[in-house]
N, C-alpha and C. Protein backbone atom coordinates (compact mmCIF):
# COMPACT_ATOMS: atom_id res chain seq x y z
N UNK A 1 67.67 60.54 104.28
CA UNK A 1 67.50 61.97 104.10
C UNK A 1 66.02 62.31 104.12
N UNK A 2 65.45 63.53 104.95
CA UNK A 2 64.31 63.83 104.67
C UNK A 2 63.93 64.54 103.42
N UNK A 3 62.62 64.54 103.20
CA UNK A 3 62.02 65.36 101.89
C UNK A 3 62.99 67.05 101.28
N UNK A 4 62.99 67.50 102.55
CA UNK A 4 63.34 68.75 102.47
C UNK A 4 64.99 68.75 102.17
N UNK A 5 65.78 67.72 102.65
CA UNK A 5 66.97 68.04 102.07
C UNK A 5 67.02 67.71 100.75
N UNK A 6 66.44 66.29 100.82
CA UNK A 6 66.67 65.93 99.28
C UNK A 6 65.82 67.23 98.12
N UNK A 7 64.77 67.72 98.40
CA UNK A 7 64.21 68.51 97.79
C UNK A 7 65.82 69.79 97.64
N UNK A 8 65.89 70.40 98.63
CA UNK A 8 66.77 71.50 98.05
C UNK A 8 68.13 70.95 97.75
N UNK A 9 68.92 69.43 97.95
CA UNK A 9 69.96 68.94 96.78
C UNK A 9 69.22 68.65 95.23
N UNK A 10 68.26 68.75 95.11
CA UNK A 10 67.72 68.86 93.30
C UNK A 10 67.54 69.78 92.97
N UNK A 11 67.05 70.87 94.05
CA UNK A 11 67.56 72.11 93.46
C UNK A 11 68.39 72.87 93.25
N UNK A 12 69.30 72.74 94.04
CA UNK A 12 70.67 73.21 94.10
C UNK A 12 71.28 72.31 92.47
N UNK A 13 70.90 70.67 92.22
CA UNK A 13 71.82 70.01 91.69
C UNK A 13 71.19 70.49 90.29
N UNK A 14 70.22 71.34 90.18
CA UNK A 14 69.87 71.56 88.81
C UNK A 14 69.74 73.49 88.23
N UNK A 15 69.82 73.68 89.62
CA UNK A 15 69.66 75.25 89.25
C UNK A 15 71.36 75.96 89.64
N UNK A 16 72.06 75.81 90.29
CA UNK A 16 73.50 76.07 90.73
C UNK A 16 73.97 76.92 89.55
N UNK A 17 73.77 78.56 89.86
CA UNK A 17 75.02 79.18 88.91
C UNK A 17 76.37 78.92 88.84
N UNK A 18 76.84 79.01 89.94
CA UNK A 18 77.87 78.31 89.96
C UNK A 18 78.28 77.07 89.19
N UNK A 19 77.65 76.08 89.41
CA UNK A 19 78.47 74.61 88.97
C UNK A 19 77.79 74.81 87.46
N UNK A 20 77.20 75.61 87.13
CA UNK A 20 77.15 75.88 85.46
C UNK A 20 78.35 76.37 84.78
N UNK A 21 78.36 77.71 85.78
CA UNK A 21 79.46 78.58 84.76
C UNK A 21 80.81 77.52 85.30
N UNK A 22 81.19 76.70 86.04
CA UNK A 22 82.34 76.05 86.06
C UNK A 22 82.33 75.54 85.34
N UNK A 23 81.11 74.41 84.85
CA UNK A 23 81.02 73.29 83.74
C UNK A 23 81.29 74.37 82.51
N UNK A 24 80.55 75.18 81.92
CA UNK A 24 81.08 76.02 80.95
C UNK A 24 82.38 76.22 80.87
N UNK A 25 82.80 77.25 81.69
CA UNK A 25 84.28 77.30 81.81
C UNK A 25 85.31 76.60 81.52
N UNK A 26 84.63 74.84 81.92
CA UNK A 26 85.65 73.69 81.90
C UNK A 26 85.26 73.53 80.30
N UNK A 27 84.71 73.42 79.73
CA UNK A 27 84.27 72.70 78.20
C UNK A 27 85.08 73.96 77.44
N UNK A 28 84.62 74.92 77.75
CA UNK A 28 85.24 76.12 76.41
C UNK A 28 86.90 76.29 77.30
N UNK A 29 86.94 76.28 78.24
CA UNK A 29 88.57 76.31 78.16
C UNK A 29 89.11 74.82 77.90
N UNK A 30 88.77 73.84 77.78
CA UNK A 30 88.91 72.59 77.00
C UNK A 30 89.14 72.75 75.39
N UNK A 31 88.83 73.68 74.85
CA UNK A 31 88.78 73.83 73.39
C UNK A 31 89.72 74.37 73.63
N UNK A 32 90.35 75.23 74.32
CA UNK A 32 91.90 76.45 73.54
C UNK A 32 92.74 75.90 74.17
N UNK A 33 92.43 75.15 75.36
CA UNK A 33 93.41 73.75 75.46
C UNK A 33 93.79 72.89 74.60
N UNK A 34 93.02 72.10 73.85
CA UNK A 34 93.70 72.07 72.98
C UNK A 34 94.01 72.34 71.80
N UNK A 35 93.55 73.31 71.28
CA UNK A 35 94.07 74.10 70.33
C UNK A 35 95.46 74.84 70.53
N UNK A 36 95.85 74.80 71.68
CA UNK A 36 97.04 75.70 72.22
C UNK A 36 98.16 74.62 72.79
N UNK A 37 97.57 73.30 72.76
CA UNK A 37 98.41 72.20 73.19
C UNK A 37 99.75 71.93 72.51
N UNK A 38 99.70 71.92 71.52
CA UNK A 38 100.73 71.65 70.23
C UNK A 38 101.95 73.07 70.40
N UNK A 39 101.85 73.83 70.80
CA UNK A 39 102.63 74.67 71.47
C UNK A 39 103.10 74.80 72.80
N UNK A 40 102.56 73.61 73.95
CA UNK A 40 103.60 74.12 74.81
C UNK A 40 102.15 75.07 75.94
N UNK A 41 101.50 75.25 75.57
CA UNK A 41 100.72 76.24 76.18
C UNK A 41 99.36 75.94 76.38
N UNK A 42 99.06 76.51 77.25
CA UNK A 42 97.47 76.60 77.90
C UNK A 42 97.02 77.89 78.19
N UNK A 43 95.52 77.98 77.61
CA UNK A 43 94.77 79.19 78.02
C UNK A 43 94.74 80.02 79.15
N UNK A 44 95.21 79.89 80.18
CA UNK A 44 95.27 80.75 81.01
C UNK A 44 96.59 81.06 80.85
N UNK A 45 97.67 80.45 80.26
CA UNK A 45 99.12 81.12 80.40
C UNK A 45 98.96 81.50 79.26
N UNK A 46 98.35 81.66 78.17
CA UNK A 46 98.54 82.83 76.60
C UNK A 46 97.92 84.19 77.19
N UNK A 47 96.06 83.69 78.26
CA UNK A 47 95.81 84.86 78.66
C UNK A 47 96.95 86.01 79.56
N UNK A 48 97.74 85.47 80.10
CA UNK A 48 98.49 86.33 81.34
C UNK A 48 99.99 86.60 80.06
N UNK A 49 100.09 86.07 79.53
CA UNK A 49 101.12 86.45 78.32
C UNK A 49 100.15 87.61 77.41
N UNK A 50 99.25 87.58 77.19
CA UNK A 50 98.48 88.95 76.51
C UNK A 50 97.95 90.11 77.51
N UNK A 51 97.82 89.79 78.96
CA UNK A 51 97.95 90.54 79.35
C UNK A 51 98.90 91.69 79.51
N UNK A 52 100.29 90.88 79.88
CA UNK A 52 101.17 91.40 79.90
C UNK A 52 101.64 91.88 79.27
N UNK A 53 101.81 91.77 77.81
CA UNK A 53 102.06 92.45 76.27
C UNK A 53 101.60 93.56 76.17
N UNK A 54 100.19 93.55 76.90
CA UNK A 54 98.77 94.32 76.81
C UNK A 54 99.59 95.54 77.55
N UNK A 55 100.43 95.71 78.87
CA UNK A 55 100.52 96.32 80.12
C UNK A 55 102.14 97.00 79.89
N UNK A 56 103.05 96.06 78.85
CA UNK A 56 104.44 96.28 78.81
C UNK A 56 104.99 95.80 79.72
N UNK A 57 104.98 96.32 81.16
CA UNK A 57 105.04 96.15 81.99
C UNK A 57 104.30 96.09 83.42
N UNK A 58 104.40 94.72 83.14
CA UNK A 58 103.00 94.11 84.50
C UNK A 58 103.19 94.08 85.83
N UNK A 59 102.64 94.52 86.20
CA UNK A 59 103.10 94.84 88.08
C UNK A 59 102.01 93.85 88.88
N UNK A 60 102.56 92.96 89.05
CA UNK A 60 101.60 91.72 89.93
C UNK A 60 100.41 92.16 89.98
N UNK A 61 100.04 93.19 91.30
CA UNK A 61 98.81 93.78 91.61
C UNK A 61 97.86 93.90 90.73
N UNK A 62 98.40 94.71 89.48
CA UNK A 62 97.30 95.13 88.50
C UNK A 62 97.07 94.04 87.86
N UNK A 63 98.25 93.25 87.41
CA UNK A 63 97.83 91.69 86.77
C UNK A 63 96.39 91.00 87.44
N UNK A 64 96.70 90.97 89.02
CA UNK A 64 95.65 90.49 89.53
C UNK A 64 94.60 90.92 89.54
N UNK A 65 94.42 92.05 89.58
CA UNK A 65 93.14 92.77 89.49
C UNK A 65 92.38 92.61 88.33
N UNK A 66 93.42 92.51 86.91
CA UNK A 66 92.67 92.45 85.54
C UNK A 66 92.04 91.11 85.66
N UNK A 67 92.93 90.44 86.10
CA UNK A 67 92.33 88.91 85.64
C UNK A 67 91.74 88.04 86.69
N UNK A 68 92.01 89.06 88.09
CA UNK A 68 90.76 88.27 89.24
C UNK A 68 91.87 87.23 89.69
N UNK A 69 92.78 87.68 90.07
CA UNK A 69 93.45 86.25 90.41
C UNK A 69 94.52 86.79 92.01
N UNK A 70 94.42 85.75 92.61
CA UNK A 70 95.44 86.50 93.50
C UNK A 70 96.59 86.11 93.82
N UNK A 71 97.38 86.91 94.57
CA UNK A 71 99.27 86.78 94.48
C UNK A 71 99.74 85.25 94.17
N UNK A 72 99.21 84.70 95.21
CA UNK A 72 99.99 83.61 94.90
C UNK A 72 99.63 82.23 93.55
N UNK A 73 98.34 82.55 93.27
CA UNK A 73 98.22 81.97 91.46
C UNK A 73 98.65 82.67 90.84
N UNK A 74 98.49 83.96 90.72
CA UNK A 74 99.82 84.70 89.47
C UNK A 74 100.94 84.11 89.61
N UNK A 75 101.78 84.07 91.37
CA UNK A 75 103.08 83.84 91.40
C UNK A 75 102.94 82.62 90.61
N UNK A 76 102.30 81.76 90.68
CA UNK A 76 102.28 80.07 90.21
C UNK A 76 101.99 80.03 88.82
N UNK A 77 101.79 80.66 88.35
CA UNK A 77 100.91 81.17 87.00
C UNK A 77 102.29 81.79 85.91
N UNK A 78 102.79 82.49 87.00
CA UNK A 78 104.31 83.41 86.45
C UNK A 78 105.72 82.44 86.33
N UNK A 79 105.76 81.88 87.40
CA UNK A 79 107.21 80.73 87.03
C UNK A 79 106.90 79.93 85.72
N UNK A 80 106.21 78.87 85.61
CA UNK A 80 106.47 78.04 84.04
C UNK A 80 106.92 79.38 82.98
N UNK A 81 106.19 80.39 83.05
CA UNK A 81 106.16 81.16 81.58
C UNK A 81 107.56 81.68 81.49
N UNK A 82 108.16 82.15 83.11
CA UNK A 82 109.45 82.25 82.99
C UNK A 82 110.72 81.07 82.64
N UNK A 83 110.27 79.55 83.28
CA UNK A 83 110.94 79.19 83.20
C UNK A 83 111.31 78.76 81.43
N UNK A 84 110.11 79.04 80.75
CA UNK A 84 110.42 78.60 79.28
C UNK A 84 111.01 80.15 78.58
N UNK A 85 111.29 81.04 79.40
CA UNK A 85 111.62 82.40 78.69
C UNK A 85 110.69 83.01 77.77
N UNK A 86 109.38 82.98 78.15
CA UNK A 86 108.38 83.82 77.56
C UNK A 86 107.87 84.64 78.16
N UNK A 87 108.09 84.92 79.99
CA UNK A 87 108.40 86.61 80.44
C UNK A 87 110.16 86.36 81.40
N UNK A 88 109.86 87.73 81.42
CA UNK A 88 111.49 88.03 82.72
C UNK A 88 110.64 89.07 83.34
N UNK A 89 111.50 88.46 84.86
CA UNK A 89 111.36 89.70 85.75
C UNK A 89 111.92 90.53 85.51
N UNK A 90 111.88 92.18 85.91
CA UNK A 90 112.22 93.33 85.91
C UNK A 90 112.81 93.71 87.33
N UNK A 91 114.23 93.67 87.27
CA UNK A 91 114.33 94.19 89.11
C UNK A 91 114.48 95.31 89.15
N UNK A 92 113.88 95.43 90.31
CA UNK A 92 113.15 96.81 90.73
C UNK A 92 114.04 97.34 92.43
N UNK A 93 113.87 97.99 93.02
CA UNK A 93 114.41 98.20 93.90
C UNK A 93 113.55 97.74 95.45
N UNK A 94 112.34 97.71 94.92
CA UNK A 94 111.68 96.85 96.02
C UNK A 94 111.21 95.63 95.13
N UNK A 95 111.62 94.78 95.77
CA UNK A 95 111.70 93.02 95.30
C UNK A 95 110.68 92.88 95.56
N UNK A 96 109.78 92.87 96.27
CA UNK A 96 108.43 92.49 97.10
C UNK A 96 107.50 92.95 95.39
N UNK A 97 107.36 93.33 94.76
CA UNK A 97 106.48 93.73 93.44
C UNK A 97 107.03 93.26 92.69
N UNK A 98 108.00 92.88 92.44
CA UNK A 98 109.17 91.66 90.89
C UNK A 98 108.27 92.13 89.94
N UNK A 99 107.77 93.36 88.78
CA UNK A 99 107.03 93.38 87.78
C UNK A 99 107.96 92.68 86.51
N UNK A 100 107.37 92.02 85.60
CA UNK A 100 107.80 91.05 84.40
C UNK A 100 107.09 92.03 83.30
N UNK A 101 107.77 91.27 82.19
CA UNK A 101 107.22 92.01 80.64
C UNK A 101 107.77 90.34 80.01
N UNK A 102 107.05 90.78 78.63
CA UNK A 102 107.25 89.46 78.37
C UNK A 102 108.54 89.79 77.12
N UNK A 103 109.17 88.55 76.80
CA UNK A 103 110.59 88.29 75.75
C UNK A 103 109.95 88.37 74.87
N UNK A 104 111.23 88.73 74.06
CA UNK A 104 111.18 88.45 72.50
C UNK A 104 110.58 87.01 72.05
N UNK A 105 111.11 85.81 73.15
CA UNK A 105 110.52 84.37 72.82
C UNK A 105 109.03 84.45 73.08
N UNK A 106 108.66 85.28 74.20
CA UNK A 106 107.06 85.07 74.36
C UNK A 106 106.56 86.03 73.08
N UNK A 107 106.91 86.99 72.84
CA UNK A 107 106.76 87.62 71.54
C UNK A 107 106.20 86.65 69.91
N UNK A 108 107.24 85.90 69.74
CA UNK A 108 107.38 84.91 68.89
C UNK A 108 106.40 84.01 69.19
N UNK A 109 106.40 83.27 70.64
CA UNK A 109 105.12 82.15 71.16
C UNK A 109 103.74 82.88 70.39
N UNK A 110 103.47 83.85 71.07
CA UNK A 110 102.12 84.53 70.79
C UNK A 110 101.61 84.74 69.62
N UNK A 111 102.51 85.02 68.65
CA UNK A 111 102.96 85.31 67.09
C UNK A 111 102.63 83.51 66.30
N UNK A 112 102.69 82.33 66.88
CA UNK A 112 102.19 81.51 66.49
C UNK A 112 101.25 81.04 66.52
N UNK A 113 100.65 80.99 68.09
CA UNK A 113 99.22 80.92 68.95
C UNK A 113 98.71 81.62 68.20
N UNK A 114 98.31 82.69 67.64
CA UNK A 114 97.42 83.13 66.93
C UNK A 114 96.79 82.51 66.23
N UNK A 115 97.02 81.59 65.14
CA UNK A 115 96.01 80.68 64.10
C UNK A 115 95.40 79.94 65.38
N UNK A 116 95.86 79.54 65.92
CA UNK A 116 95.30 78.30 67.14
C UNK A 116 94.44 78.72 67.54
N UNK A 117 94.24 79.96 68.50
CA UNK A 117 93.29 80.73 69.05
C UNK A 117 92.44 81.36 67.72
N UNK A 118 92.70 81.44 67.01
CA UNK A 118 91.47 81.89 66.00
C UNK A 118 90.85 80.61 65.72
N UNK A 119 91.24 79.24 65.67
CA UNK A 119 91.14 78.17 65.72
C UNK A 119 89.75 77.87 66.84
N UNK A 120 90.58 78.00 67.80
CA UNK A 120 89.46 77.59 68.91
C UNK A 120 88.81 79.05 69.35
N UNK A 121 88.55 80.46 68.95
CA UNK A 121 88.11 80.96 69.14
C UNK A 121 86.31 80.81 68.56
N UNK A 122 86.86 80.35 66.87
CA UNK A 122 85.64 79.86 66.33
C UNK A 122 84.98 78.79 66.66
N UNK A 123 85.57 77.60 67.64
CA UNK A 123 84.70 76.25 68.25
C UNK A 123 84.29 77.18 69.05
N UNK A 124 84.67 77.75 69.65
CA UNK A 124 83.71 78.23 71.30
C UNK A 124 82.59 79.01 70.84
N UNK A 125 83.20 80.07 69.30
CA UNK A 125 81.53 80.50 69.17
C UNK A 125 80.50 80.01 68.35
N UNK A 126 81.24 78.65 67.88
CA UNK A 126 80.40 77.78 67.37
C UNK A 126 79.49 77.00 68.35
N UNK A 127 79.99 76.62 69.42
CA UNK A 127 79.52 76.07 70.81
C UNK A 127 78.22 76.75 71.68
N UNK A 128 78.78 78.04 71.53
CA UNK A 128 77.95 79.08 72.48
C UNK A 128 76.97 79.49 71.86
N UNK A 129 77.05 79.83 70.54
CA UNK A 129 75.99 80.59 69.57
C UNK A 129 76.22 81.99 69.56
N UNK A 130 75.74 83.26 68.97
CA UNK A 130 75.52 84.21 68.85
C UNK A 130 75.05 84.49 70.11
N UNK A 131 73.63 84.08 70.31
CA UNK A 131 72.90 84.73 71.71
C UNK A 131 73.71 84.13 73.33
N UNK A 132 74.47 82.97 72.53
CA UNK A 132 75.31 82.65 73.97
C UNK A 132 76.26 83.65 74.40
N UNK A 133 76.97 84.39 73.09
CA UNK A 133 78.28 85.00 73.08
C UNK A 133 77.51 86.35 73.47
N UNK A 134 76.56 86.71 73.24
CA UNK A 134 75.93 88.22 73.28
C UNK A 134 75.82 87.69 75.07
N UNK A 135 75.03 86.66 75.37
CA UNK A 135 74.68 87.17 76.56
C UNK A 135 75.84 87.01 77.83
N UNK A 136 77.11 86.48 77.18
CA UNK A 136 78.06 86.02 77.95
C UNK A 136 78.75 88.00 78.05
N UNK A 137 78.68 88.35 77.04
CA UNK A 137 79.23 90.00 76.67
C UNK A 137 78.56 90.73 78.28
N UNK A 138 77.07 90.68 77.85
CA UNK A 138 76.07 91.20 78.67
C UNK A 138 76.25 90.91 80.30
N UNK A 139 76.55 89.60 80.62
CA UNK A 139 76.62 89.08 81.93
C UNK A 139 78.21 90.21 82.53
N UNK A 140 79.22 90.02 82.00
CA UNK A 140 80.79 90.57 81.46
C UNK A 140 80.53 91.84 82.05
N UNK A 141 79.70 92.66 81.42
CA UNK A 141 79.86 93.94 80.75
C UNK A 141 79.24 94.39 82.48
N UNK A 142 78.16 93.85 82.98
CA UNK A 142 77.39 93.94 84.33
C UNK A 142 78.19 93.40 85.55
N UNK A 143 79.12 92.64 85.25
CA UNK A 143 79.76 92.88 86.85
C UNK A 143 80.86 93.31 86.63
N UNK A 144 81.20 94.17 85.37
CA UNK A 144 82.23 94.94 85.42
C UNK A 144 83.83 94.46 85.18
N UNK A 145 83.37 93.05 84.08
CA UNK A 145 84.58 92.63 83.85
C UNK A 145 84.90 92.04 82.24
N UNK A 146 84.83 93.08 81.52
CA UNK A 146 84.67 93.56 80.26
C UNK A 146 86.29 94.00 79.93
N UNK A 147 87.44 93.03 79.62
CA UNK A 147 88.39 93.20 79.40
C UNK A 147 88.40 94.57 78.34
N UNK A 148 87.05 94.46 77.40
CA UNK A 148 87.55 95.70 76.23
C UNK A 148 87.70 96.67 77.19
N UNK A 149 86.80 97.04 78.46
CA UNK A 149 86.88 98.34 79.13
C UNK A 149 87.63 98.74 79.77
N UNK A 150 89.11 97.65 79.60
CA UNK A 150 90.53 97.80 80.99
C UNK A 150 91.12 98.42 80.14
């Protein structure tokens, strides 16, 4: 390799927003993993179960839009939760949108997850710090994906 590649793979291998906020991502969703393990559940399926609670009734599209995700990881995202009966589809007259709400069982799930997630809510802001959590708000709040503001 010449100077110049190897020069911009050390920079890339040390400055990369990206492969930060993944490594982040991976460590703090590692904590409500397992804090949420002992139930059956993982952090991204409590998040799309509070979404949906959040919505009553969740209509794919907007699901995706809240949470940045598209059709076919929701769809993939949406079967386990159904298959354990913690949402149902809603049929609708056009099938092509299948909107879900979640059961009385996901009701109950969520209703336990709570200590857990207060659990690992406090490792992550034990992890991050104050000025981590402020500036994680701040970063949030600037590209416009500030769940308080949905």
């Amino acid at each position: 390799m010449d100077n110049a590649t190897t020069s911009n793979i050390d920079t890339i291998a040390k400055t990369c927003i990206a492969v930060r906020l993944r490594l982040l991502n991976r460590v703090v969703t590692n904590v409500y993993d397992d804090a949420l393990r002992p139930l059956g559940l993982k952090a991204s399926q409590l998040n799309l179960l509070i979404v949906t609670a959040w919505l009553g009734l969740a209509r794919p599209a907007q699901v995706c839009e809240i949470l940045q995700l598209d059709a076919s990881t929701l769809s993939r995202n949406v079967k386990p939760l159904q298959a354990h009966g913690w949402l149902e589809v809603v049929p609708e007259e056009d099938a092509r949108s299948q909107p879900f709400r979640w059961t009385a069982q996901g009701k109950r799930l969520i209703e336990k997850a709570i200590p857990a997630w207060e659990k690992a809510q406090q490792q992550a802001s034990e992890l991050l710090g104050s000025e981590g959590i402020s500036l994680l708000d701040k970063a949030a709040k600037k590209v416009g994906m500030s769940q308080a503001d949905r």
